[in-house]
Protein backbone atom coordinates (compact mmCIF):
# COMPACT_ATOMS: atom_id res chain seq x y z
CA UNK A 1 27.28 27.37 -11.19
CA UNK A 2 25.06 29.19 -8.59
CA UNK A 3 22.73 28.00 -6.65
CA UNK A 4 20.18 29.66 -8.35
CA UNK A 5 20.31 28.02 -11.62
CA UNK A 6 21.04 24.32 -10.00
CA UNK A 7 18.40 22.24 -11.46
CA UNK A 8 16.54 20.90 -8.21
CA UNK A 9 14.44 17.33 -8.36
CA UNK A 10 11.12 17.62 -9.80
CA UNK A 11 9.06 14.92 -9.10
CA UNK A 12 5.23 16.05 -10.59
CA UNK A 13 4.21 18.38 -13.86
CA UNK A 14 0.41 18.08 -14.32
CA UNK A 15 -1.49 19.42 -17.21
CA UNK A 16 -5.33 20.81 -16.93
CA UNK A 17 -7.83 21.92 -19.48
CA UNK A 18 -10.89 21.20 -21.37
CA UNK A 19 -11.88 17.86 -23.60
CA UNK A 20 -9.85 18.74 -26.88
CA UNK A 21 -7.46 20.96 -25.42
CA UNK A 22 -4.59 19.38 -25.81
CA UNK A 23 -3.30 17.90 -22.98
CA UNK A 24 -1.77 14.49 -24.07
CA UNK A 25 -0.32 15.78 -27.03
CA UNK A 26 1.43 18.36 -24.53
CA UNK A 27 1.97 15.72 -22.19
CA UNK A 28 4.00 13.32 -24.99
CA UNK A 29 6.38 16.14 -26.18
CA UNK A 30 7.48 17.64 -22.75
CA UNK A 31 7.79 14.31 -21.46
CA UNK A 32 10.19 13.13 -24.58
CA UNK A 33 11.80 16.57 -24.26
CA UNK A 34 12.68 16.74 -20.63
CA UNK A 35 12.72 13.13 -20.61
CA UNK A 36 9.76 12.89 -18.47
CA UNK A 37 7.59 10.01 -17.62
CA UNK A 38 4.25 10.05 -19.00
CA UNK A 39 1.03 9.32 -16.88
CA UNK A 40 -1.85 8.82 -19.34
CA UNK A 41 -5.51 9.78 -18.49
CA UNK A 42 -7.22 6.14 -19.16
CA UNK A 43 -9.67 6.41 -21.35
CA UNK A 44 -9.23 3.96 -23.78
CA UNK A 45 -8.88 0.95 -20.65
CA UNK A 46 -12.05 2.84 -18.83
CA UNK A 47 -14.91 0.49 -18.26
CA UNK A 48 -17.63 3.63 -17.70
CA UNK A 49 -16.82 6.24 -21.01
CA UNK A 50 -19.03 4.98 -23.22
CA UNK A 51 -21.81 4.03 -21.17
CA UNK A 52 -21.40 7.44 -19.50
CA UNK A 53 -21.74 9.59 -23.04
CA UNK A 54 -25.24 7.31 -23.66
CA UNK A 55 -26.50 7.71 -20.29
CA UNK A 56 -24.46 10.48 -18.06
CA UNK A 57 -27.34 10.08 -15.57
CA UNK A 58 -26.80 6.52 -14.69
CA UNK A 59 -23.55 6.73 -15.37
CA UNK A 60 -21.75 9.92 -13.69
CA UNK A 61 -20.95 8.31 -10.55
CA UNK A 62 -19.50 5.68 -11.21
CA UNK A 63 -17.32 7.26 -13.78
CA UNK A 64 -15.93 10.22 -11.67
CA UNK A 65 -15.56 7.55 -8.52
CA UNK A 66 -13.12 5.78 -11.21
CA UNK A 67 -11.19 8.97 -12.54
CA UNK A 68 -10.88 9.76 -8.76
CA UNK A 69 -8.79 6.36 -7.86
CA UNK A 70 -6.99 6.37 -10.80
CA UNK A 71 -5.82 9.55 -10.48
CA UNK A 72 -5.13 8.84 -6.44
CA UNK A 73 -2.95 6.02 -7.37
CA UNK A 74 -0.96 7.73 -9.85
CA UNK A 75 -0.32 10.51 -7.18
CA UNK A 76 0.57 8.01 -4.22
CA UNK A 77 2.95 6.10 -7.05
CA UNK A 78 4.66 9.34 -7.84
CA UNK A 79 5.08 10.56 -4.82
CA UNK A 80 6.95 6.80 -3.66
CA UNK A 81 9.02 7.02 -7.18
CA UNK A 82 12.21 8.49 -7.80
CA UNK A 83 11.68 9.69 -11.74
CA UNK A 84 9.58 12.65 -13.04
CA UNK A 85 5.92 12.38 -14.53
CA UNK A 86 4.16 14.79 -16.34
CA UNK A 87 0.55 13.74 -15.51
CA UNK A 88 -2.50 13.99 -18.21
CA UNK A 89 -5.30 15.97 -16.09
CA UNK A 90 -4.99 16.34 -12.75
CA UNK A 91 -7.05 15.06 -9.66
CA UNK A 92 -8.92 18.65 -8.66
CA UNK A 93 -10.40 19.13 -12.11
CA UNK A 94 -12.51 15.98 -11.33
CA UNK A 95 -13.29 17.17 -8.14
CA UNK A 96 -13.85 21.22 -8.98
CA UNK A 97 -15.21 20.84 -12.42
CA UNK A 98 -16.45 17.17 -13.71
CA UNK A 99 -18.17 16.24 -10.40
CA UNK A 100 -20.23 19.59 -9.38
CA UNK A 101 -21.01 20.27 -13.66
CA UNK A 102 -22.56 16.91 -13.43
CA UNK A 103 -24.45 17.74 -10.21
CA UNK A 104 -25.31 20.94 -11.70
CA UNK A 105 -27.25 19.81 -14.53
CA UNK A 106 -29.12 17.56 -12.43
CA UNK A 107 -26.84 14.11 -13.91
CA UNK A 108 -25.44 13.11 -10.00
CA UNK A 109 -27.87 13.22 -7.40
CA UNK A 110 -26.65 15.59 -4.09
CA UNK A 111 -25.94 12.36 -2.31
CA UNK A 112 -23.71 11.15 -4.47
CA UNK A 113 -21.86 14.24 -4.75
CA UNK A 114 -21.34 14.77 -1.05
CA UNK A 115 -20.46 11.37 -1.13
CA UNK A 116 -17.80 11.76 -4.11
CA UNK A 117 -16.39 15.01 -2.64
CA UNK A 118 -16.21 13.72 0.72
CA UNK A 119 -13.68 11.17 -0.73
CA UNK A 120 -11.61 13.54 -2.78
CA UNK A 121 -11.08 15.83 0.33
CA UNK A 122 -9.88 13.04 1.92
CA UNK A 123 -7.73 11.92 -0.62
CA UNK A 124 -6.22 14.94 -1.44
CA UNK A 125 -5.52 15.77 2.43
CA UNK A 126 -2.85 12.75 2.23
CA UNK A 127 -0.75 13.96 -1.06
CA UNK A 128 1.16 17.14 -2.08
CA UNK A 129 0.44 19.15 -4.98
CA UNK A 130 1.85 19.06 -8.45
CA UNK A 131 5.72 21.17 -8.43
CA UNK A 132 4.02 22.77 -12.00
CA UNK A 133 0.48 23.42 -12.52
CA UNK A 134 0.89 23.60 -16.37
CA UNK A 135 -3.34 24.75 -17.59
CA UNK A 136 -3.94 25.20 -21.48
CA UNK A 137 -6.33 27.76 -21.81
CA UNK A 138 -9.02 27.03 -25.01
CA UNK A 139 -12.38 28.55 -26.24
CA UNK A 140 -15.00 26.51 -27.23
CA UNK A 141 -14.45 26.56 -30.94
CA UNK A 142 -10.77 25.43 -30.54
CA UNK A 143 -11.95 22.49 -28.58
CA UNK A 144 -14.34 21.40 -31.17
CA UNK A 145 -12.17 21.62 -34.04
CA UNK A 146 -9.60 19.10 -31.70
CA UNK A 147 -12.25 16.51 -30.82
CA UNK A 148 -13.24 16.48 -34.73
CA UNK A 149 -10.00 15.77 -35.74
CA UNK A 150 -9.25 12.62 -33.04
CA UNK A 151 -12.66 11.31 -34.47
CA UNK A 152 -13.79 9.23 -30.84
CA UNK A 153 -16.89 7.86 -31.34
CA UNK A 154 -18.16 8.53 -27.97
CA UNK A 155 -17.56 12.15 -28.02
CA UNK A 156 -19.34 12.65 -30.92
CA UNK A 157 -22.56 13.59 -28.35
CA UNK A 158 -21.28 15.78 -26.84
CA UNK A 159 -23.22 19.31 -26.54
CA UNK A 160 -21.81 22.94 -27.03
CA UNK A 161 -23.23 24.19 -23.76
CA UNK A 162 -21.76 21.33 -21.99
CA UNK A 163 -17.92 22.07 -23.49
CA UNK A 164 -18.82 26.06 -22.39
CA UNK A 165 -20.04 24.89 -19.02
CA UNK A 166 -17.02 23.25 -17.84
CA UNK A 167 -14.74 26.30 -20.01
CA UNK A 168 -16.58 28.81 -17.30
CA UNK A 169 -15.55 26.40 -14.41
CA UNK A 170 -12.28 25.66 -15.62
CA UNK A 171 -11.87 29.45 -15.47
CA UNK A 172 -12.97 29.93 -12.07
CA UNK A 173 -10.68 27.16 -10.45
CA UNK A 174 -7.66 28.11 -12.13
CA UNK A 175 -8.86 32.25 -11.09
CA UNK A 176 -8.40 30.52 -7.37
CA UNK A 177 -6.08 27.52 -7.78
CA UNK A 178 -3.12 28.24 -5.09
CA UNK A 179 -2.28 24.98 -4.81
CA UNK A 180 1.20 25.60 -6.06
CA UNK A 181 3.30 27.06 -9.36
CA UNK A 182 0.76 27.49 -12.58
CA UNK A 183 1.64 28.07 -15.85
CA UNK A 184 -1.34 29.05 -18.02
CA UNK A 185 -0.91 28.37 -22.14
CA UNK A 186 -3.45 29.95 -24.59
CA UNK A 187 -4.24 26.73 -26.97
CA UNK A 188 -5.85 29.57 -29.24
CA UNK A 189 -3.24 31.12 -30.48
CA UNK A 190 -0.33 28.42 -30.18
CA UNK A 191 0.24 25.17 -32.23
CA UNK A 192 2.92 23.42 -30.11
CA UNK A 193 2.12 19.85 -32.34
CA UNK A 194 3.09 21.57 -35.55
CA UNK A 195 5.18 24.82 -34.92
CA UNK A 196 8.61 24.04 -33.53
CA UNK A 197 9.24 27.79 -32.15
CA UNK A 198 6.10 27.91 -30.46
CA UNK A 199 6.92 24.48 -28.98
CA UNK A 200 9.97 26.36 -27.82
CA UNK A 201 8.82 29.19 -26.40
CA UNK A 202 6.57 26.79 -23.96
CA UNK A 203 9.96 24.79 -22.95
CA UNK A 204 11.39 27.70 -22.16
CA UNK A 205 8.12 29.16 -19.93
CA UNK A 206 8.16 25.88 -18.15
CA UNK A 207 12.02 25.81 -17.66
CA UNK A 208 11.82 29.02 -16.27
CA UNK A 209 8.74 28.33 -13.68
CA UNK A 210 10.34 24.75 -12.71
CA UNK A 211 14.00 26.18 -12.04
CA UNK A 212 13.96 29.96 -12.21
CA UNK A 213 15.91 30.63 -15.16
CA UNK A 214 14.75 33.72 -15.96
CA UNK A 215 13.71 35.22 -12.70
């Protein structure tokens, strides 16, 4: 076997995109496939979601202070571990397009936001980036017909313009994201949960970006 096609040690997969796009169900089947270890976004444990969706105002701190550590602590843990994780959202899309939408619409006051970011730049100055970048690309209506069909309560709120306003960011970090290797999936126009080939075809992208298969 050449060197070229010797499978080197990944440590970190992460996968980006909007509420509804798909990212744990992505997460679960290239972790089972690859035999991955899955690092869940907590939502269900987080002590700020719900409160957040009734009152973002009061609430938007606190909640992207908490996404922030957890995220931090997954990273530090992965990079001290010896097995591969494929992580559910990644630590600059709180930082590049949670934090500053919020700030935007006038739900985090400038303080805090200087505050917040001035915490995620340090933070991120002390760990590496993910070895695969892995964003699913979806349009509004896509992610509203996901986040009907999961049925949470506390996303039932939630506006169009707000699901469009962080689509347009989401599009203008990943137009600059050189952090590392990025593999960008159209969630439009591929049903990885139900069609096997199209689940395929994605193994076979990421194979290829992770180890060079098919450069």
């Amino acid at each position: 076997m050449s060197a070229k096609h010797t499978k080197k040690k990944i440590k970190h997969v992460a996968i980006a995109g909007n509420i509804g796009a798909g990212k744990t169900t992505l997460c679960e089947k290239l972790g089972k496939h690859f035999g991955w270890t899955v690092h869940y976004e907590s939502t269900d444990n987080n002590p700020y979601l719900s409160d957040f969706y009734v009152d973002m105002k009061r609430w938007s701190f606190n909640l992207q202070v908490y996404f922030l550590n957890n995220r931090y602590r997954q990273i530090l843990d992965i990079h001290k571990g010896d097995i591969t994780v494929i992580q559910d959202r990644t630590i600059y899309e709180d930082a590049y397009i949670f934090a500053p939408n919020l700030h935007d619409m006038g739900l985090m006051p400038t303080r805090d936001f200087n505050n917040y970011f001035d915490l995620f730049k340090l933070m991120t100055s002390q760990i590496q980036p993910p070895d695969l970048l892995i964003y699913l690309k979806a349009d509004v209506s896509t992610l509203v017909s996901h986040i009907q069909k999961r049925g949470r309560d506390y996303e039932g709120s939630m506006s169009l313009d707000y699901l469009k306003s962080l689509n347009e960011r989401y599009e203008k970090w990943i137009e600059e994201y050189t952090e590392g290797k990025l593999l960008v999936i159209d969630a439009n126009t591929v049903d990885f949960l139900n069609n096997p080939e199209d689940f395929g075809k994605i193994i076979n992208q990421v194979d290829g970006e992770l180890y060079g298969l098919f450069e």
